[in-house]
Protein backbone atom coordinates (compact mmCIF):
# COMPACT_ATOMS: atom_id res chain seq x y z
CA UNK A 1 -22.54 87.25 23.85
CA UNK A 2 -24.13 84.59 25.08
CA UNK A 3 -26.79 83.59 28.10
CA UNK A 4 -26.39 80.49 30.10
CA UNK A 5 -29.48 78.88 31.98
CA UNK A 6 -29.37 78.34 35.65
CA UNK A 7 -31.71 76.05 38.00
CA UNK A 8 -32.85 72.45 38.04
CA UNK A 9 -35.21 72.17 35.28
CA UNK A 10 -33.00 74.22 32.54
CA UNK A 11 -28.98 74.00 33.87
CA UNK A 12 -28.14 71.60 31.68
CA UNK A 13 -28.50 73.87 28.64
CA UNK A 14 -25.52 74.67 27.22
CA UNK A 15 -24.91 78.07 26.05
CA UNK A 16 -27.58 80.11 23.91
CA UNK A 17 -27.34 82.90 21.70
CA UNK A 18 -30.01 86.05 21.26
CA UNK A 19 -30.98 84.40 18.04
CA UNK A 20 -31.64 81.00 19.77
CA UNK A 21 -33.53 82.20 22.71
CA UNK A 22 -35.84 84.13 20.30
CA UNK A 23 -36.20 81.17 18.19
CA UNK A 24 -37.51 79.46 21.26
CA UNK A 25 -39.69 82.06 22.65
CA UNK A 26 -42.70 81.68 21.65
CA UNK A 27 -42.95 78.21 23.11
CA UNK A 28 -41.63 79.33 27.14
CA UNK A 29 -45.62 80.23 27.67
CA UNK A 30 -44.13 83.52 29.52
CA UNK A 31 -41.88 86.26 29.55
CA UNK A 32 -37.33 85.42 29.06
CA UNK A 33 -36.01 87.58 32.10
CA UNK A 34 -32.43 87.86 33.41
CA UNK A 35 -30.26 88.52 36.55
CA UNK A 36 -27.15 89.82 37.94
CA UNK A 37 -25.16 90.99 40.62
CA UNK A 38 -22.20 93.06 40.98
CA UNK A 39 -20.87 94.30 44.13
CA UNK A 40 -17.59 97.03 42.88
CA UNK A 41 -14.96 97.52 45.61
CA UNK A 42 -15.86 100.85 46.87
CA UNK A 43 -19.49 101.45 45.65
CA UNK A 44 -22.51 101.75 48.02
CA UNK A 45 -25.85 99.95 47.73
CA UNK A 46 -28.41 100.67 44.82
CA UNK A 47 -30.67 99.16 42.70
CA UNK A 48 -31.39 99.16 39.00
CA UNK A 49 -33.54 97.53 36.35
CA UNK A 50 -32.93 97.78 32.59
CA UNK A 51 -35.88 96.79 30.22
CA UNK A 52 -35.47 96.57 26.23
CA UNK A 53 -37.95 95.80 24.32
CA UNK A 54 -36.80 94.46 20.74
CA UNK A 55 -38.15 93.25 17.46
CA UNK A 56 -37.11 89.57 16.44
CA UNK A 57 -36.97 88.70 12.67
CA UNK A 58 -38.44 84.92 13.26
CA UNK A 59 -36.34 83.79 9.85
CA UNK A 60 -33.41 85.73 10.34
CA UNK A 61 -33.06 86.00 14.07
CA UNK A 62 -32.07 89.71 12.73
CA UNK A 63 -33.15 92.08 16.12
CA UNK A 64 -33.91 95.75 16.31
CA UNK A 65 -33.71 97.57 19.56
CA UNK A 66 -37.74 99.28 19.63
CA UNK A 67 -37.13 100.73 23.60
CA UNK A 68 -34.25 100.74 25.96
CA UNK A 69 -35.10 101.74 29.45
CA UNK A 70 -33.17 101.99 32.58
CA UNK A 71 -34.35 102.99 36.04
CA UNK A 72 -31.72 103.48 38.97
CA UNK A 73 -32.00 104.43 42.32
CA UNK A 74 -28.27 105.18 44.08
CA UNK A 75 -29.10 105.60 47.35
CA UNK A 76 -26.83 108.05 48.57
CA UNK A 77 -24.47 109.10 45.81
């Protein structure tokens, strides 16, 4: 639902929507990426990365999933 900025310079951000990052966007001067960490009782180590690449409506904030790609190494499954 919602994405909530972490660090120094940006924690005191409240919460922000999709539509409100992307109205921002084109003023970071680089690329909006996120983290996060899970660690399920039971599961070994691997690593993933997930990378979507949308299209933003700039007056409706209306977005459109273009690619959705996921890479995942599990180690030992």
């Amino acid at each position: 639902g919602h994405a909530i900025a972490k660090g120094e310079k940006h924690g005191n951000l409240g919460k922000l929507s999709l539509k409100e990052i992307a109205v921002e966007s084109g003023k970071t001067g680089g690329p909006i990426a996120g983290h996060s960490e899970l660690v399920a009782d039971g599961a070994g180590v691997s690593f993933a990365t997930h990378i979507c690449d949308i299209e933003v409506d700039p007056e409706t904030g209306a977005t459109r999933v273009i690619r959705y790609t996921v890479v995942q190494d599990a180690g030992k499954a």
